[in-house]
Protein backbone atom coordinates (compact mmCIF):
# COMPACT_ATOMS: atom_id res chain seq x y z
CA UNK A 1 0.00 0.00 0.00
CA UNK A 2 1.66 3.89 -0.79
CA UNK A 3 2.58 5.39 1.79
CA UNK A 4 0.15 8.89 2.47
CA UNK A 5 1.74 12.20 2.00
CA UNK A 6 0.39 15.03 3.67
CA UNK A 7 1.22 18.86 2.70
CA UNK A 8 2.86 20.68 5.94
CA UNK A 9 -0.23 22.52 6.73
CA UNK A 10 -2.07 19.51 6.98
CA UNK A 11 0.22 17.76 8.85
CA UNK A 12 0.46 20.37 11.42
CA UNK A 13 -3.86 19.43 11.63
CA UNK A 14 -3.19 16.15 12.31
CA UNK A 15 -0.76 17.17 14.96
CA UNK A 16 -3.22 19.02 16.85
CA UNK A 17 -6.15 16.96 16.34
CA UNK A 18 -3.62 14.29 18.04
CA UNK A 19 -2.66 16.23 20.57
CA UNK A 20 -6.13 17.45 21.64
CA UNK A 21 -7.46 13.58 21.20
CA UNK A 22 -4.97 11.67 23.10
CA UNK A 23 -5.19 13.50 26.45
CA UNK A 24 -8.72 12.93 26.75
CA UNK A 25 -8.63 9.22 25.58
CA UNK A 26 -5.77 9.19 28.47
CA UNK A 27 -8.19 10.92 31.02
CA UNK A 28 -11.05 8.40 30.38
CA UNK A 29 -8.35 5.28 30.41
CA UNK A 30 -7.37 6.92 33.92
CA UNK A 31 -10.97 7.41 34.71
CA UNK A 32 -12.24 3.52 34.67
CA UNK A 33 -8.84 2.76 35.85
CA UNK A 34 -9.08 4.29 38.78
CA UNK A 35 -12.68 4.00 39.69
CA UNK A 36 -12.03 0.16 39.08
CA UNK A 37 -8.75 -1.43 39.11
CA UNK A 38 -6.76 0.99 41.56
CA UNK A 39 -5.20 -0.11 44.78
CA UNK A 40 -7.63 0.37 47.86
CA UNK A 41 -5.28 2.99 49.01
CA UNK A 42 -5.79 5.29 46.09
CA UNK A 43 -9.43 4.83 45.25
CA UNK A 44 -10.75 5.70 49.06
CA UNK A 45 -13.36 8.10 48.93
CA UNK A 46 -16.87 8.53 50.76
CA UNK A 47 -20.32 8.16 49.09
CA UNK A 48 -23.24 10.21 50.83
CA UNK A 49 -26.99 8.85 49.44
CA UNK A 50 -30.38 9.62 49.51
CA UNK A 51 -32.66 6.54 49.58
CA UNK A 52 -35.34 4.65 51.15
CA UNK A 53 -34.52 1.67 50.84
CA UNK A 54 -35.14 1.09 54.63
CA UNK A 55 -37.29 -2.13 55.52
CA UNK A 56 -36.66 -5.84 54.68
CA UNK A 57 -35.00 -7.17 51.68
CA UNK A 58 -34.00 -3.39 50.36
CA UNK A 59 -32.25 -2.83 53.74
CA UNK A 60 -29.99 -5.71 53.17
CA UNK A 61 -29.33 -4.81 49.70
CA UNK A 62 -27.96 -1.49 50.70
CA UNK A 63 -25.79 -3.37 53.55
CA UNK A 64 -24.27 -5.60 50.81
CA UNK A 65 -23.58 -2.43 48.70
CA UNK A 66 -22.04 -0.83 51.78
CA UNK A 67 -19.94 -3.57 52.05
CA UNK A 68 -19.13 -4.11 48.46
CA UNK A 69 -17.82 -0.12 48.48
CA UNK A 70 -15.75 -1.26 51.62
CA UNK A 71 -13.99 -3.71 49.88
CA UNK A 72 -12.50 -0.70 47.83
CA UNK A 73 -11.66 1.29 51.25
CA UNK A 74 -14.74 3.41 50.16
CA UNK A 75 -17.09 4.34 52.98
CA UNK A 76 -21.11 4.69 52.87
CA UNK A 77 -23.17 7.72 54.20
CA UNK A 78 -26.93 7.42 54.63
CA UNK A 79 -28.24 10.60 53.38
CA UNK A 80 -31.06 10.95 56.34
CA UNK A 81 -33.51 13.53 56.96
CA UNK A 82 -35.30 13.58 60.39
CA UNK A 83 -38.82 13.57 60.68
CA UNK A 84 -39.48 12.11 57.46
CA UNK A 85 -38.27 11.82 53.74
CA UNK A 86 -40.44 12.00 50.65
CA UNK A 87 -41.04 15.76 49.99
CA UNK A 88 -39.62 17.00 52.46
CA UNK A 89 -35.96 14.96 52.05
CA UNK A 90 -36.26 16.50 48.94
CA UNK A 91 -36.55 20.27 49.86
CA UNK A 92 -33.33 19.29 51.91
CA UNK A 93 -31.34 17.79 49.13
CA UNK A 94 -32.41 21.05 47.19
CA UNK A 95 -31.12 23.30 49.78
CA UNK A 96 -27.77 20.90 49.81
CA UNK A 97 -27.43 20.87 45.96
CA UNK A 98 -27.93 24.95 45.92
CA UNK A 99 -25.39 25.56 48.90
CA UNK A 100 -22.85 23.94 46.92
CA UNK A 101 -22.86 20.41 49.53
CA UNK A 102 -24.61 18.06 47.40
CA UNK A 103 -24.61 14.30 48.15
CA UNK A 104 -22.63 11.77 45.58
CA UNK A 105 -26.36 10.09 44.87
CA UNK A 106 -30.49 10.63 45.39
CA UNK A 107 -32.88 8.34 44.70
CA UNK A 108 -34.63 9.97 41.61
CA UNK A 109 -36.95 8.77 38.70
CA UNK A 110 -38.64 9.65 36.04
CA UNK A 111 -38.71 13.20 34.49
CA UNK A 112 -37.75 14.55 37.97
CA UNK A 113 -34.13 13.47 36.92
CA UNK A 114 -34.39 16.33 33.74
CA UNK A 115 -35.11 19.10 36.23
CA UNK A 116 -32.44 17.99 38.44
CA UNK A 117 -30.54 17.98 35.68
CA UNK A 118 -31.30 21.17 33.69
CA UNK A 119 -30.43 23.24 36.57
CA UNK A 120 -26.75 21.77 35.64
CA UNK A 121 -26.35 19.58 39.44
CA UNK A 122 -26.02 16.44 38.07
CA UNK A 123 -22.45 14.79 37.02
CA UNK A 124 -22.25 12.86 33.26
CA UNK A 125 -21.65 8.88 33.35
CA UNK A 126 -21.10 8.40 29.81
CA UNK A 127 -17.45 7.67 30.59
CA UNK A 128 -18.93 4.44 32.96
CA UNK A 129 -21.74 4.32 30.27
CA UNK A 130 -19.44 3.37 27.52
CA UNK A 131 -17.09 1.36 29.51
CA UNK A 132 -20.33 -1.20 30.49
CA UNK A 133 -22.32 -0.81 27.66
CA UNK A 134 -25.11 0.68 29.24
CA UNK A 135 -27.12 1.47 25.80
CA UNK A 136 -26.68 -1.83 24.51
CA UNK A 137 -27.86 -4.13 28.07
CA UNK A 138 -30.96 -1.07 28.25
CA UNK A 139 -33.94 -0.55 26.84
CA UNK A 140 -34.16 2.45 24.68
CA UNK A 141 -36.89 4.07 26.27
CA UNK A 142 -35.26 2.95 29.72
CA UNK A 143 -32.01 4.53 28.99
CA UNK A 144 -33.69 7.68 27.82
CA UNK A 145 -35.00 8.17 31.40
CA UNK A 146 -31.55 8.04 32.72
CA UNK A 147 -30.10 10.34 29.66
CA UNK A 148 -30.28 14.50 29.47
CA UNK A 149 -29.72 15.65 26.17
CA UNK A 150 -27.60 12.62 25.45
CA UNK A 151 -25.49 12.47 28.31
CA UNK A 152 -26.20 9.62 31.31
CA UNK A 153 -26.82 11.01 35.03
CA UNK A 154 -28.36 8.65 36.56
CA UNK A 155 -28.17 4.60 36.82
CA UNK A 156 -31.57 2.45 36.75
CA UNK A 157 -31.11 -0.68 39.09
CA UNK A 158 -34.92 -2.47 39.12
CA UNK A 159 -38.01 -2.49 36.91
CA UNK A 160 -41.46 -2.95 38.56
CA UNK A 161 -44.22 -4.31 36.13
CA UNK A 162 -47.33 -1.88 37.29
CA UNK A 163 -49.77 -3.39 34.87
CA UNK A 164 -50.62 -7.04 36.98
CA UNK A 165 -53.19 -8.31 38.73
CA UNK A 166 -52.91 -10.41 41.63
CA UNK A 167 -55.57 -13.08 42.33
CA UNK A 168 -55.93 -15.66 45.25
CA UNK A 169 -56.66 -19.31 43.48
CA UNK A 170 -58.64 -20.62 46.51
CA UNK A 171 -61.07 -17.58 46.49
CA UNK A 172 -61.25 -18.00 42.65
CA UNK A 173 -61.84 -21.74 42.99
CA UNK A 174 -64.62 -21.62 45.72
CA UNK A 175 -66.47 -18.58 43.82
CA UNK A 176 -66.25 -21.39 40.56
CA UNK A 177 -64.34 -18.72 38.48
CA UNK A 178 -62.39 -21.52 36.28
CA UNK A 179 -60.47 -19.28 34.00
CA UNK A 180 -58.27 -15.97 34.17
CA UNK A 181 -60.04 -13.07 33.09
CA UNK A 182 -58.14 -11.34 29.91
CA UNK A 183 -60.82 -8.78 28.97
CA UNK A 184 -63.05 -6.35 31.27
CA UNK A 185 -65.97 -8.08 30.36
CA UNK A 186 -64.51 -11.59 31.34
CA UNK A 187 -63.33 -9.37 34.87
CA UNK A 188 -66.57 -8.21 35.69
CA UNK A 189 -68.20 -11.89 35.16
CA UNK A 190 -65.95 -13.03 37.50
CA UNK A 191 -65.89 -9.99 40.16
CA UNK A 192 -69.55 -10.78 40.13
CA UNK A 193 -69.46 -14.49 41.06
CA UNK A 194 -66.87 -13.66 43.45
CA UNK A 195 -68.79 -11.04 45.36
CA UNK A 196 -71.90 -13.28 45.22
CA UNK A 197 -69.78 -15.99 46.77
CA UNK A 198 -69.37 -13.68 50.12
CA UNK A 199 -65.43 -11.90 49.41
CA UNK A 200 -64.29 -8.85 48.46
CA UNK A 201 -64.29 -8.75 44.54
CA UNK A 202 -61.05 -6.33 43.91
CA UNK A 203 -59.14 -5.12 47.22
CA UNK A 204 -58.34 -1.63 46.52
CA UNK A 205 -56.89 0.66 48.52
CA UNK A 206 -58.32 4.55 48.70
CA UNK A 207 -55.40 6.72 48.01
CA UNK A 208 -54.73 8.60 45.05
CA UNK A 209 -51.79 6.86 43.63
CA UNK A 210 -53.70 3.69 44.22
CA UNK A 211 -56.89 5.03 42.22
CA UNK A 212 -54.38 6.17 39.49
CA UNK A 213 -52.68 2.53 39.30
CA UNK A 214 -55.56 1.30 38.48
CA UNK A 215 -56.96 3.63 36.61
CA UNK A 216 -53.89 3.88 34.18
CA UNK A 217 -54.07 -0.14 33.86
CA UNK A 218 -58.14 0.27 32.88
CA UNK A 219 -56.54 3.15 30.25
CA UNK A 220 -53.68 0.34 28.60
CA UNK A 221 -56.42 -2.37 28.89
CA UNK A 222 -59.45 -0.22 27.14
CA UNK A 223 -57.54 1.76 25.01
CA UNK A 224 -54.32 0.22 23.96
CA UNK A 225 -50.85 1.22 24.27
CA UNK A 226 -51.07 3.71 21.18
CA UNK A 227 -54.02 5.33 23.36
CA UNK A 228 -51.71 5.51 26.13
CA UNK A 229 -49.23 6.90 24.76
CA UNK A 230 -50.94 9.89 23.33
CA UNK A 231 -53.21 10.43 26.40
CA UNK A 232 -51.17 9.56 29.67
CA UNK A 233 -47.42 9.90 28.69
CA UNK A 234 -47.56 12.51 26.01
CA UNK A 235 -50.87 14.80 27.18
CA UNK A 236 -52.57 14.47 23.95
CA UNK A 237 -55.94 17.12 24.18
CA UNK A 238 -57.65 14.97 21.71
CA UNK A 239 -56.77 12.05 23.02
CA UNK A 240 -57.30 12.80 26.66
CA UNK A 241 -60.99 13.94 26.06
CA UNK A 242 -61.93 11.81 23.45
CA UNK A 243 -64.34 9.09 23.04
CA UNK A 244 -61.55 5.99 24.49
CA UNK A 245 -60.94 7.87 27.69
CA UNK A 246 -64.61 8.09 28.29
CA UNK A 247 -65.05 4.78 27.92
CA UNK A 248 -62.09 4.15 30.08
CA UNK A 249 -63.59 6.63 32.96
CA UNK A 250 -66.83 4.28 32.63
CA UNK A 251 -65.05 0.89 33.13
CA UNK A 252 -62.90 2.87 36.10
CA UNK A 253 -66.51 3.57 38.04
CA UNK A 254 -67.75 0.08 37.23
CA UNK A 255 -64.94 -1.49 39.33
CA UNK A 256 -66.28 0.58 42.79
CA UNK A 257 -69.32 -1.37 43.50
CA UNK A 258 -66.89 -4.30 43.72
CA UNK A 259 -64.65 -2.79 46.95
CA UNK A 260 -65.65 -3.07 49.86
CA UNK A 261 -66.55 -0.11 53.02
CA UNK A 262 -63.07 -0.03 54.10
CA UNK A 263 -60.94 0.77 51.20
CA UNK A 264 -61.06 4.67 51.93
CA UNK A 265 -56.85 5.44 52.58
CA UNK A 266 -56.00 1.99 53.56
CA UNK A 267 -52.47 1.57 52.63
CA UNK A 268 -51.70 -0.64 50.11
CA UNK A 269 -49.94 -3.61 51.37
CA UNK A 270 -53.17 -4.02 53.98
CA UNK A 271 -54.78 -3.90 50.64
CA UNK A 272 -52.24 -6.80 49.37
CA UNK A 273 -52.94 -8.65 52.97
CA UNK A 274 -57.06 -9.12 51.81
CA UNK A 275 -56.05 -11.14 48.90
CA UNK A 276 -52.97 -13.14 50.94
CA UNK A 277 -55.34 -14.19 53.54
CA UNK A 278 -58.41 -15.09 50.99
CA UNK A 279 -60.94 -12.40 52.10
CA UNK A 280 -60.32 -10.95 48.82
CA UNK A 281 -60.14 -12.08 45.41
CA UNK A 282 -58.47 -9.32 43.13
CA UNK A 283 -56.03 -6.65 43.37
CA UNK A 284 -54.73 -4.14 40.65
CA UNK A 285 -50.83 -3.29 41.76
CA UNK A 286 -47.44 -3.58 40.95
CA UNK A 287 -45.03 -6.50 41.73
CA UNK A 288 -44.29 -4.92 44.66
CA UNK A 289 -47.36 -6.87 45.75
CA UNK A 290 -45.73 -9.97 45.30
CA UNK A 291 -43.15 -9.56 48.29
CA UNK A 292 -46.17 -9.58 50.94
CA UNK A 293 -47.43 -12.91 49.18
CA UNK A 294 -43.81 -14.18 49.42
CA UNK A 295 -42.92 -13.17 52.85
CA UNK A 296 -46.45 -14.68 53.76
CA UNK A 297 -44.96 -17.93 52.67
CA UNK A 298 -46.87 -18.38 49.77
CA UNK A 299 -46.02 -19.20 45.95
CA UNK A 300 -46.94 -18.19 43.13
CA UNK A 301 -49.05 -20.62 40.73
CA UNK A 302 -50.45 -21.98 43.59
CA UNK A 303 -51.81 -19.75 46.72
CA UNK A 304 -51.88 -16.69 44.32
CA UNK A 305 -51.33 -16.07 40.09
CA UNK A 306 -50.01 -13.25 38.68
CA UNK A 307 -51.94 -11.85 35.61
CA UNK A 308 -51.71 -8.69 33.24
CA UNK A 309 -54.53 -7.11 33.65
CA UNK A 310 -57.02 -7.49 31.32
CA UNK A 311 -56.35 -6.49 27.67
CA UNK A 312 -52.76 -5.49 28.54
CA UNK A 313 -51.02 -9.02 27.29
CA UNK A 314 -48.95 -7.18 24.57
CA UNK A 315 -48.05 -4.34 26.60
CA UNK A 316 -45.90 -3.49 29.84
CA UNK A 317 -46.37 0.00 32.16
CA UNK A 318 -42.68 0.28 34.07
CA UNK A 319 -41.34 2.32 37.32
CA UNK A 320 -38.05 2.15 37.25
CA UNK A 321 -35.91 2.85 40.84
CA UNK A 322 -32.73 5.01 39.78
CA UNK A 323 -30.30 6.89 41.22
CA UNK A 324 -29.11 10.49 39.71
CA UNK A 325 -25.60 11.33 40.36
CA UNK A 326 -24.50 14.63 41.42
CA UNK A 327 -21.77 17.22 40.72
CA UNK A 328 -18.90 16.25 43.37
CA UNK A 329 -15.76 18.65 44.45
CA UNK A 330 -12.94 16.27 44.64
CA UNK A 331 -11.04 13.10 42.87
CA UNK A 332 -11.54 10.80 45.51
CA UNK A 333 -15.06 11.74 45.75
CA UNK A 334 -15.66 11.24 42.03
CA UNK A 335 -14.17 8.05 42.04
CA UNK A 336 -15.96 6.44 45.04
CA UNK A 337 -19.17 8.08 42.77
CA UNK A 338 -17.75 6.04 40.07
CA UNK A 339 -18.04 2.87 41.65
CA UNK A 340 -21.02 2.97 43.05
CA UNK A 341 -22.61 3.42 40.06
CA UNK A 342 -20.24 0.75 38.74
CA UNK A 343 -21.60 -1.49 41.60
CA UNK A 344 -25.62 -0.34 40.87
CA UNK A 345 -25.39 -1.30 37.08
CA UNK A 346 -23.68 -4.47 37.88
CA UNK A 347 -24.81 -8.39 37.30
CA UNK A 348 -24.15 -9.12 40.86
CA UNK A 349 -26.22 -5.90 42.26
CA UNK A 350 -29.12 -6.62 40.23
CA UNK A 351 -29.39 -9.96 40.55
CA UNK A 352 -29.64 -9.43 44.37
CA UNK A 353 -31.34 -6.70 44.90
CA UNK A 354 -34.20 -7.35 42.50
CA UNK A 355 -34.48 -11.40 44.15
CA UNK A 356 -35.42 -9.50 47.48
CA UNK A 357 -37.49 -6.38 45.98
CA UNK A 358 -39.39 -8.68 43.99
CA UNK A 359 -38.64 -6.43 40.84
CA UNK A 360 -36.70 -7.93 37.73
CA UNK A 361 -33.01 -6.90 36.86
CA UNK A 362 -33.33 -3.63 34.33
CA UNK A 363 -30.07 -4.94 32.82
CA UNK A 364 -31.27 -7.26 29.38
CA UNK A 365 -29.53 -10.92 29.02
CA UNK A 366 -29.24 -11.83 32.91
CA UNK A 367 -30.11 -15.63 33.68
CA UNK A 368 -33.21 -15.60 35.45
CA UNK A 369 -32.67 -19.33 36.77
CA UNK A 370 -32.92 -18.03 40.35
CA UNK A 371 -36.05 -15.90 39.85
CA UNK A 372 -39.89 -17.33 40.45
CA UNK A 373 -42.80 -17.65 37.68
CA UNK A 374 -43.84 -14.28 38.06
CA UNK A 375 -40.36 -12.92 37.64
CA UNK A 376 -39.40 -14.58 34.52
CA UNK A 377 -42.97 -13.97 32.65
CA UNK A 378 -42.62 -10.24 33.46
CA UNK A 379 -38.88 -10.33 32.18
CA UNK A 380 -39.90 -12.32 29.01
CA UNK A 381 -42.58 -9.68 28.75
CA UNK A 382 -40.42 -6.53 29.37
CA UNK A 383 -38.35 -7.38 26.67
CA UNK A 384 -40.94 -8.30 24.34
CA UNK A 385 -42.56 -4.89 24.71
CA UNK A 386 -39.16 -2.91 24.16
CA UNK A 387 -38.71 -4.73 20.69
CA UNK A 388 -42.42 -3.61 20.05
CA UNK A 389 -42.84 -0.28 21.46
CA UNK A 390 -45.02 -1.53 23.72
CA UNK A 391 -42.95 -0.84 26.74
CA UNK A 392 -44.48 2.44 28.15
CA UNK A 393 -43.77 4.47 31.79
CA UNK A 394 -45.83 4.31 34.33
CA UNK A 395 -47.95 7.52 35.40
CA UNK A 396 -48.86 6.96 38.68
CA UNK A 397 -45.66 5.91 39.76
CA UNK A 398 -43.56 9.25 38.51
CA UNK A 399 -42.42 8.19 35.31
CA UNK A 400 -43.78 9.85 32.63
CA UNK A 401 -44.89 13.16 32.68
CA UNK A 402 -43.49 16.43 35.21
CA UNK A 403 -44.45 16.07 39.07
CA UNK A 404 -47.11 18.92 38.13
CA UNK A 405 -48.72 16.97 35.70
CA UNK A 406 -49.20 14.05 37.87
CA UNK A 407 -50.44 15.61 40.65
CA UNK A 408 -53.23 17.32 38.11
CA UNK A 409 -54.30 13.54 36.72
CA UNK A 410 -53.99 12.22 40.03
CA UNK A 411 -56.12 14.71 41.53
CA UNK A 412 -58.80 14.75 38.50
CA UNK A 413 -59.00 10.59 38.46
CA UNK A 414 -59.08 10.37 42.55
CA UNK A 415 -62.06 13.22 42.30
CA UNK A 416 -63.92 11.15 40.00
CA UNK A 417 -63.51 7.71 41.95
CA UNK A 418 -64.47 9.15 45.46
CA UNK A 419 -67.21 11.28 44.24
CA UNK A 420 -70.04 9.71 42.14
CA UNK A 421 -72.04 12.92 41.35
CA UNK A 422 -68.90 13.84 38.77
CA UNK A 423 -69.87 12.89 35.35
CA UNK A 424 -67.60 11.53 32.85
CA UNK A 425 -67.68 14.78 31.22
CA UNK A 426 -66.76 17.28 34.34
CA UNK A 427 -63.39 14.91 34.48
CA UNK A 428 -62.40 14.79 30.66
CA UNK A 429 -62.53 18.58 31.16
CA UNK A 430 -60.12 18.63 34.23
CA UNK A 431 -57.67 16.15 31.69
CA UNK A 432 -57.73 18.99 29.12
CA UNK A 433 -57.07 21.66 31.41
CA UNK A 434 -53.79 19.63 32.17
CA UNK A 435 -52.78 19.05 28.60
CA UNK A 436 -53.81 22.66 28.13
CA UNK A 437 -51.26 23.79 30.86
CA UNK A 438 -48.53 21.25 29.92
CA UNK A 439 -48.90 22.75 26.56
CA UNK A 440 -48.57 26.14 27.33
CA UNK A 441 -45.26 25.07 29.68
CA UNK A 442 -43.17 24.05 26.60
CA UNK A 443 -43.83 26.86 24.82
C-alpha cells in the first residue's frame, strides 16, 4: 500500500487533532482505571446517598452495597432527613445541591431526573456508560430516562411491572371462576361471582396513587398502548378527552361497587394482605405486591397467580428505581461516585437486589434461573414490549410526565372515583385543562 503524504499545513492538523485527542482518551483510560482497578489505598473516597430503601429485603441490599464499596476502602453515608423523607428529604437535598454540599447520589426517577438535571447539578456517566455498555444491556426508552440531552446522570437498578393483577386461586376456585379473566368483560363476570360468593371482589386501597394505578391499567387495557401513549405519557388534548378515555372513565366507576366499606386510605400492602389471607379475590398493583405474598410464605401458581390485567397481554407499564448522580468537588469523591454506580449497574447488584425487591433486573440478558414464575414472565414480557414499542412508563408511579402533571391527573382521576355525582364529562374537562397547561409550559 503507498505510503500517504500530507502537505505541511495539513500535517500540522493532524498534529493538533492528536494532541487534543490523546489527552482525553488518556483521562477516560485513567478514569475507569481508577474507579475500578486501583489499589484500595488510592481509590478511598466517601459516598453520601439519599434513599429509602429502609425495611426488609432493600435494607440488606444497601448493607451488601455498603460492604461491596468497603472492599475498595470506600465508605457509605446514609443521606437521612429527620422527621421524614419524601417531599420533604427533597426540599433538603435542594437546599444541599444549591449551597454547593450536594450528596454523591439521590434516589430519583422519572422526568424529575431532567429538572435535576437542567439546573446543571447532576455529574455525566457516559465515561462508565461506555465502559459497560449501558445502551446496549438497556432498553431504549429505559435509557432515555436516565439520559439529558444525550449524556447519562443517573443509573436504573430495578423495573417494577405496574400493569398485573394479583388473584388468590382458593377464592377463585370456591367462587367457581375456572379461568383468568383477559378482557373487562370476562373481569366483571368473574368480580360478580366472586362477590356473590361472600369476598371482596377487587381489594383496593383509597389513596390517590392507588386510584391512578388502576386507573392507568383500565386506560392500557381499554384503550391500547397507542391510546396511552398519546393520552397519559404525552398529554394528547384529543386524546385525553376523546371518546376511548370516556369509555375508560366508565369501566374505572364500574370497578367501585366491587370494593368493599373499608378501602377509603388503607395503605396498600393491607390492601395486598385481603387477597394473601383469601378475604379478597383481586387486586390491581405492581409486583411490589408480590413480596407480601412471598414473605407470607406463599407461591406463586399456587396460593396466588399473577396476571396482566385485562387487555394489557402485549403491553408493559414500568417504574423504574434510579439513582441520579450529582456534581462532586474532589477526585476521591468522584471516584468512590464512580463505583457505586459501577456497583448499581452491575450483574451481581441486580441480581440481588431485584431477588429481594421482587422487581426484575433492568439490565437485558441476565439468567433468570434463580427468579420465580412471576419474575421470569414479566422479564420475558419486558423485553418483548421494548422490541415492540409496547414498553411504556408508568404515570402513577412518577415516570412519565413532570411532578405537576401528575399531581393534576392524580387529583382529576381520585375526584372522579371518590365522588359519584362527577360525570364523565366534568373529568375529561379537568384532563384537558392539564394538557392545556402542559402545553402552554413548553412553549
Amino acid at each position: 500500500m503507498p505510503r500517504a503524504h500530507f502537505a505541511q499545513p495539513q500535517l500540522q492538523l493532524l498534529m493538533n487533532a492528536l494532541c487534543r485527542l490523546v489527552p482525553a482518551l488518556m483521562q477516560r483510560a485513567t478514569f475507569i482505571a481508577a474507579t475500578l482497578l486501583a489499589p484500595v489505598a488510592i481509590t478511598a473516597g466517601e459516598v453520601e446517598v439519599l434513599h429509602y430503601w429502609t425495611s426488609g429485603g432493600e435494607a440488606k441490599s444497601v448493607a451488601e452495597l455498603q460492604v461491596l464499596m468497603a472492599r475498595r476502602g470506600h465508605t457509605w453515608k446514609d443521606f437521612t432527613v429527620a422527621g421524614g423523607g419524601g417531599g420533604k428529604a427533597m426540599e433538603v437535598l435542594k437546599a444541599r445541591v444549591l449551597a454547593g454540599q450536594p450528596p454523591a447520589a439521590a434516589l430519583i426517577k422519572g422526568p424529575t431526573i431532567q429538572e435535576w438535571a437542567e439546573l446543571k447539578a447532576l455529574t455525566h456517566l457516559d465515561t462508565m456508560a461506555s465502559f459497560e455498555k449501558w445502551d446496549e444491556v438497556l432498553p431504549k426508552v429505559v435509557a432515555d430516562v436516565m439520559k439529558h440531552k444525550g449524556h447519562y446522570v443517573a443509573v436504573p437498578v430495578n423495573v417494577h411491572r405496574v400493569n398485573w393483577l394479583w388473584a388468590n386461586t382458593e377464592v377463585l376456585r370456591k367462587a367457581g371462576v375456572a379461568a383468568a379473566p383477559n378482557s373487562y368483560d370476562a373481569f366483571f363476570a368473574a368480580a360478580d361471582r366472586i362477590k356473590a360468593a361472600g369476598y371482596i371482589a377487587l381489594a383496593h386501597g383509597g389513596q390517590d396513587w392507588q386510584d391512578f394505578t388502576l386507573f392507568e391499567s383500565i386506560a392500557l387495557g381499554v384503550g391500547g398502548a397507542d391510546f396511552y401513549d398519546k393520552a397519559l405519557v404525552k398529554l394528547d388534548r384529543a386524546s385525553l378527552i376523546g371518546e376511548d378515555m370516556r369509555k375508560v372513565l366508565q369501566t374505572f366507576r364500574r370497578m367501585k361497587p366491587y370494593v368493599d366499606s373499608q378501602s377509603s386510605g388503607r395503605d396498600w400492602n393491607a390492601t395486598t394482605d385481603l387477597v394473601i389471607r383469601g378475604k379478597a379475590g383481586f387486586q390491581f398493583m405492581g409486583d411490589w405486591a408480590k413480596g407480601e405474598f412471598l414473605a407470607a410464605g406463599q407461591t406463586p401458581g399456587k396460593e396466588f397467580i399473577c396476571l396482566s390485567a385485562p387487555g394489557t397481554e402485549q403491553a408493559y407499564t414500568f417504574n423504574v428505581d434510579s439513582f441520579a448522580m450529582f456534581q462532586l468537588k474532589g477526585w476521591e469523591a468522584q471516584k468512590a461516585q464512580g463505583y457505586l454506580a459501577y456497583l448499581l449497574m452491575g450483574q451481581e447488584f441486580q441480581e440481588k437486589f431485584n431477588l429481594r425487591k421482587g422487581s426484575i433486573p433492568v439490565r437485558l440478558g441476565l439468567d433468570m434461573d434463580k427468579f420465580d414464575d412471576c419474575a421470569k414472565r414479566s422479564s420475558q414480557d419486558f423485553v418483548r414490549s421494548a422490541k415492540t414499542g409496547a414498553l411504556l412508563p408508568s404515570v402513577a408511579h412518577g415516570m412519565a410526565v413532570p411532578p405537576a402533571a401528575q399531581a393534576a391527573l392524580r387529583a382529576a382521576v381520585a375526584e372522579f372515583w371518590n365522588n359519584d355525582t362527577i360525570t364523565p364529562q366534568h373529568t375529561l374537562a379537568k384532563l384537558a385543562l392539564v394538557a392545556a397547561a402542559r402545553a402552554k409550559q413548553a412553549l
